[in-house]
N, C-alpha and C. Protein backbone atom coordinates (compact mmCIF):
# COMPACT_ATOMS: atom_id res chain seq x y z
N UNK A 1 88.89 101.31 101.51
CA UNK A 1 87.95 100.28 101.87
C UNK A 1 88.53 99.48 103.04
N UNK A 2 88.26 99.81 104.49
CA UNK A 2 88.55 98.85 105.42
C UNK A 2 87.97 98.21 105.78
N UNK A 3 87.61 96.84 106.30
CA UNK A 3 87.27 96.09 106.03
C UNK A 3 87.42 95.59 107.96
N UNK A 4 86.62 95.02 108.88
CA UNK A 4 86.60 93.96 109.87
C UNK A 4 88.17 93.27 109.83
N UNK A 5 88.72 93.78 110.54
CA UNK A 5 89.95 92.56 110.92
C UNK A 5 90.10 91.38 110.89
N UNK A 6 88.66 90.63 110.91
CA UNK A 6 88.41 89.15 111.04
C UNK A 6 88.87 88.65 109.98
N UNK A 7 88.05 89.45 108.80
CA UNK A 7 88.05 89.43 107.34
C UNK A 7 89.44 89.24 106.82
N UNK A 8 89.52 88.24 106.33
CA UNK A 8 91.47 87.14 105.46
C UNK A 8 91.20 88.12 104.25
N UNK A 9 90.08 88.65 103.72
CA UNK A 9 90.18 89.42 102.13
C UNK A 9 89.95 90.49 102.63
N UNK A 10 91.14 91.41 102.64
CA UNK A 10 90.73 92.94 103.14
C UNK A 10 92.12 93.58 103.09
N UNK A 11 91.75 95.05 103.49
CA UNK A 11 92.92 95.99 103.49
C UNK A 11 92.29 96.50 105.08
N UNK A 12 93.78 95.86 105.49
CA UNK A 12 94.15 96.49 107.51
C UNK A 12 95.05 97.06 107.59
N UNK A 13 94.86 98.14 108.34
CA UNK A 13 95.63 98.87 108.93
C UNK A 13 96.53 98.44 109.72
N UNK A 14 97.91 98.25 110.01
CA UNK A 14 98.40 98.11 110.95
C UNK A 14 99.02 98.92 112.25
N UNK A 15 99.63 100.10 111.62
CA UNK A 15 99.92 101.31 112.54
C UNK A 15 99.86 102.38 111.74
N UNK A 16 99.89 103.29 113.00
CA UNK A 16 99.89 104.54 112.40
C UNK A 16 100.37 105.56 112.91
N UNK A 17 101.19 106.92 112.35
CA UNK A 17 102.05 107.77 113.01
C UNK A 17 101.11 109.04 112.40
N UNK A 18 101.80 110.40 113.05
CA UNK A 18 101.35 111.54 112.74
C UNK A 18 101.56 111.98 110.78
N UNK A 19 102.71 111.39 110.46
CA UNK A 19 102.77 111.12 109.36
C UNK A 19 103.18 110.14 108.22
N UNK A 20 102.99 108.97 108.75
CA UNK A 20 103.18 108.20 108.06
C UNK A 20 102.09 106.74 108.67
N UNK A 21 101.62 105.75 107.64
CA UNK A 21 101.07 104.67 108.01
C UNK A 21 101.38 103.43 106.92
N UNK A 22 101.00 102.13 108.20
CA UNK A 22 101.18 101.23 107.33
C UNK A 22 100.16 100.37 107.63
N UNK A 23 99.60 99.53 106.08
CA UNK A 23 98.46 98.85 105.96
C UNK A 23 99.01 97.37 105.39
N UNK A 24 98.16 96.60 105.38
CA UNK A 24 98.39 95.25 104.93
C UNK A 24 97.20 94.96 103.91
N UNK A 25 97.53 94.30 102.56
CA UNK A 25 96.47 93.78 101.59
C UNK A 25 96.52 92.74 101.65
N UNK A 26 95.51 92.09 101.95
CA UNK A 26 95.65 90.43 102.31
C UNK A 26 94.70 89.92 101.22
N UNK A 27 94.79 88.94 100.43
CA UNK A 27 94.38 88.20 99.63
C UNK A 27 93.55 88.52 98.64
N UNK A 28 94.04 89.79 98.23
CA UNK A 28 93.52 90.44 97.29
C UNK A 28 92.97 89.11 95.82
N UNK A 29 91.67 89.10 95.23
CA UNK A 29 91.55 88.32 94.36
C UNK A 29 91.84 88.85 92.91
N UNK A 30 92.35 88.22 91.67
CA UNK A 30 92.52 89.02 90.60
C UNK A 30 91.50 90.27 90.03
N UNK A 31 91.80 91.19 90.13
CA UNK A 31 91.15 92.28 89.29
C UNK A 31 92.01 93.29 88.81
N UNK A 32 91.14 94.21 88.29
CA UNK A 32 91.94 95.82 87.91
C UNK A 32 90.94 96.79 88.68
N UNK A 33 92.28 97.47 89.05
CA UNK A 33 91.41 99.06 89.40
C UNK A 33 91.50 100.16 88.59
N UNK A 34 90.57 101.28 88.16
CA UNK A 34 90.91 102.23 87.66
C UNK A 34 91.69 103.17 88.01
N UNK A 35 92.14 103.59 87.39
CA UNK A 35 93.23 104.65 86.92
C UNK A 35 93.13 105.72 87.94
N UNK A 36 93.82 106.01 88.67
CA UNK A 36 93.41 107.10 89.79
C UNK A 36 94.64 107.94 90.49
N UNK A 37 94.25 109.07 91.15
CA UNK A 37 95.49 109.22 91.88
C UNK A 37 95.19 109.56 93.58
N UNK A 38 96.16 109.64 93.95
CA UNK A 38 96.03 109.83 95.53
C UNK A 38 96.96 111.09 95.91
N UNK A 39 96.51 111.17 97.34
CA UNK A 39 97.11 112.71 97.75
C UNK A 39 97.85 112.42 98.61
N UNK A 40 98.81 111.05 98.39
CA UNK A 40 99.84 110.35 99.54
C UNK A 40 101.04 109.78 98.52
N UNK A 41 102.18 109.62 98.93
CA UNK A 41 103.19 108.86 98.52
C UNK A 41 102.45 106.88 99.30
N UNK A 42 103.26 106.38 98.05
CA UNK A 42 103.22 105.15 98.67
C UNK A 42 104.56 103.98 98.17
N UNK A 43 104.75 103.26 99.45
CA UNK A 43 105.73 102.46 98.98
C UNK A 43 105.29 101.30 99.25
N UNK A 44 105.15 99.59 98.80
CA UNK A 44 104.80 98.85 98.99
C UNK A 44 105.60 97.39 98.58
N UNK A 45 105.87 96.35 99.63
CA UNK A 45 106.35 95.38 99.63
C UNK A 45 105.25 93.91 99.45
N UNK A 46 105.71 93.40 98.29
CA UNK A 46 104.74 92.11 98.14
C UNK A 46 105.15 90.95 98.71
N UNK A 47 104.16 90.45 99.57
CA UNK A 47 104.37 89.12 100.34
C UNK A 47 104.18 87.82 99.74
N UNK A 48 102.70 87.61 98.31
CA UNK A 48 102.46 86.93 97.74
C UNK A 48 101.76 87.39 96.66
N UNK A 49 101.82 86.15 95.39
CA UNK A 49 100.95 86.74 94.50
C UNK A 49 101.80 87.67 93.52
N UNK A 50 101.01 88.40 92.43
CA UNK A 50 102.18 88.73 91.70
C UNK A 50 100.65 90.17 91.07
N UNK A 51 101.33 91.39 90.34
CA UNK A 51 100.38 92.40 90.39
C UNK A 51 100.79 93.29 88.95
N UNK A 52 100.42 93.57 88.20
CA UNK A 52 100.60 94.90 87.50
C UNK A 52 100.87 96.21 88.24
N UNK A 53 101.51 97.13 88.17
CA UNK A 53 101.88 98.24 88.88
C UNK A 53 101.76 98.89 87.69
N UNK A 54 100.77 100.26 87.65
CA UNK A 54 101.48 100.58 86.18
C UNK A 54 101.15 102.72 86.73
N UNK A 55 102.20 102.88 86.98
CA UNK A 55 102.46 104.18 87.47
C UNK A 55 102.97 105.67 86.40
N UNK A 56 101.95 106.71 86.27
CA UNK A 56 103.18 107.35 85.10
C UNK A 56 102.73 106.78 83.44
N UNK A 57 102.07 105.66 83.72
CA UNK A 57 101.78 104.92 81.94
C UNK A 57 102.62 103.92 81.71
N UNK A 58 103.84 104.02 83.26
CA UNK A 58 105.06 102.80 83.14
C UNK A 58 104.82 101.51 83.51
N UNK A 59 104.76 100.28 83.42
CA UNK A 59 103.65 98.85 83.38
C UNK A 59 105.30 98.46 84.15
N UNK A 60 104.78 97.23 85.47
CA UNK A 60 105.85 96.50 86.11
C UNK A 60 105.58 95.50 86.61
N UNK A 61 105.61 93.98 86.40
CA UNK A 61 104.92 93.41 87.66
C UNK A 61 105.61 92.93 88.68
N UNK A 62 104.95 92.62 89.70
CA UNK A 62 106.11 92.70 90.59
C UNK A 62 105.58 90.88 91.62
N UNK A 63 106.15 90.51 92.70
CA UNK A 63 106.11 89.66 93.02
C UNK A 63 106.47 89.38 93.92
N UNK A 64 106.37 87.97 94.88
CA UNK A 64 107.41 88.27 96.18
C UNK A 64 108.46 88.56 96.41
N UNK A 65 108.81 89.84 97.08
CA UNK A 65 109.60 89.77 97.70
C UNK A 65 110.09 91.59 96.63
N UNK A 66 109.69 92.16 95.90
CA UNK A 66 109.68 92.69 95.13
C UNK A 66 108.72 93.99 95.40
N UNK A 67 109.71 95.21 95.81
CA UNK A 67 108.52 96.48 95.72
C UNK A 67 108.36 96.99 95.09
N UNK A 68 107.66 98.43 95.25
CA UNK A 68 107.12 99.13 94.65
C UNK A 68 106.76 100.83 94.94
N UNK A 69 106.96 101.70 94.32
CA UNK A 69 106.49 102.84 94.88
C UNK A 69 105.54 104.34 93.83
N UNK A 70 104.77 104.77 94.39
CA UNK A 70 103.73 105.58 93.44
C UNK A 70 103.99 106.69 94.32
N UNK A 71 104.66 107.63 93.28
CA UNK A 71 104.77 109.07 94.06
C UNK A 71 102.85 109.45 94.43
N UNK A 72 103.35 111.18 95.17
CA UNK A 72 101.74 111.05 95.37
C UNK A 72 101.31 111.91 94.49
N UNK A 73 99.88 112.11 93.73
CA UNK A 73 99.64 112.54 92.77
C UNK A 73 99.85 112.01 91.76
N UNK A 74 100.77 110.81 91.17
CA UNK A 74 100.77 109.98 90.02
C UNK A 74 99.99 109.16 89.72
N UNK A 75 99.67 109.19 88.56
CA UNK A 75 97.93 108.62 87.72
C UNK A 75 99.04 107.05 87.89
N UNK A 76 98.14 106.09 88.42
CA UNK A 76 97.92 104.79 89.11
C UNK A 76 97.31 104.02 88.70
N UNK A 77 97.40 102.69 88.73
CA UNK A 77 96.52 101.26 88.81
C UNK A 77 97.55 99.92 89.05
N UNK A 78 96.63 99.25 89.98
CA UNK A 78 96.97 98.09 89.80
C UNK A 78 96.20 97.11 89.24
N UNK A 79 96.83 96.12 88.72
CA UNK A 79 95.74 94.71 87.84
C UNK A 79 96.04 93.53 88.50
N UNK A 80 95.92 92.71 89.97
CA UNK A 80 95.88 91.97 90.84
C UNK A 80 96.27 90.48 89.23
N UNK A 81 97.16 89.97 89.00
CA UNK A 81 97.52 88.64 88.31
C UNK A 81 97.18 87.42 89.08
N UNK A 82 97.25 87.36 90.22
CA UNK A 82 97.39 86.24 91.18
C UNK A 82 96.70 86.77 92.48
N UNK A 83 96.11 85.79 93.32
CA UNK A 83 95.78 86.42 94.83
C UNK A 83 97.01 87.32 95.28
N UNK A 84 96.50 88.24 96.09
CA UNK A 84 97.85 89.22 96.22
C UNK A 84 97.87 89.64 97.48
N UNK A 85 98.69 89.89 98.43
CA UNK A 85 99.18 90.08 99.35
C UNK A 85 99.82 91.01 99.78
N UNK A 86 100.12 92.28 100.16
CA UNK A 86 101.40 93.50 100.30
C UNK A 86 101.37 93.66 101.57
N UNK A 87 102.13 94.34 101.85
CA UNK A 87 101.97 95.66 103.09
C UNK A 87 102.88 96.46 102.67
N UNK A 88 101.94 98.15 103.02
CA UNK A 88 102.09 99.41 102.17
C UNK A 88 102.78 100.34 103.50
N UNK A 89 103.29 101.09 103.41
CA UNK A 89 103.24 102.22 103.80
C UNK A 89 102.97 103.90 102.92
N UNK A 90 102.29 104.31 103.41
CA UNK A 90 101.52 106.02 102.96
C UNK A 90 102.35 106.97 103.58
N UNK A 91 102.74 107.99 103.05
CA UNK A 91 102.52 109.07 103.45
C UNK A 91 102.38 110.72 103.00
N UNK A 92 101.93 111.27 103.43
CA UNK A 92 100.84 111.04 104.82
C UNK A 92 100.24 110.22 104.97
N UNK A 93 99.21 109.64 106.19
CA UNK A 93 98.38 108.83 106.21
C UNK A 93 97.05 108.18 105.44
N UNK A 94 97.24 107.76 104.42
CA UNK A 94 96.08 107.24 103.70
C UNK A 94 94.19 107.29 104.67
N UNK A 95 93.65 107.59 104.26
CA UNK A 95 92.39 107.75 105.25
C UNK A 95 91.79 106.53 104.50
């Protein structure tokens, strides 16, 4: 879901390589997402806000300053605790 750059609540892209990219989650509001997997590695650093990570069936939360990583293909979710904030890197490139 990308979202207008303008937009303070969104997921932006910031760069991007032939194989690898990095995005920014900016002010994510509390929710959960379902359970899912992806066809990318991901590693992710939290700027604000605090999140459920729960990767594998393994539950973590994490917080500033505090990462994170979801091999690719591992059944996933996050549960947003607090407005939330990251920037991710994918790879391959997340579409």
């Amino acid at each position: 879901m990308t979202q207008n750059t303008q937009d303070q609540n969104a997921e932006r892209p910031l760069a991007r390589g032939e194989h690898i990219a990095l995005r920014l989650w900016q002010n994510e509001e509390p929710h959960k997402k379902d359970t899912h997997t992806s066809p990318y590695e991901t590693v992710g650093y939290v700027l604000s806000g605090r999140a459920e990570v729960i990767v594998n069936g393994e539950s973590r939360v994490v917080g500033p300053g505090d990462s994170y990583h979801v091999p690719k293909g591992a059944p996933h979710t996050y549960r947003i605790l607090e407005t939330f904030s990251a920037v991710e890197a994918t790879t391959p490139p997340a579409e």
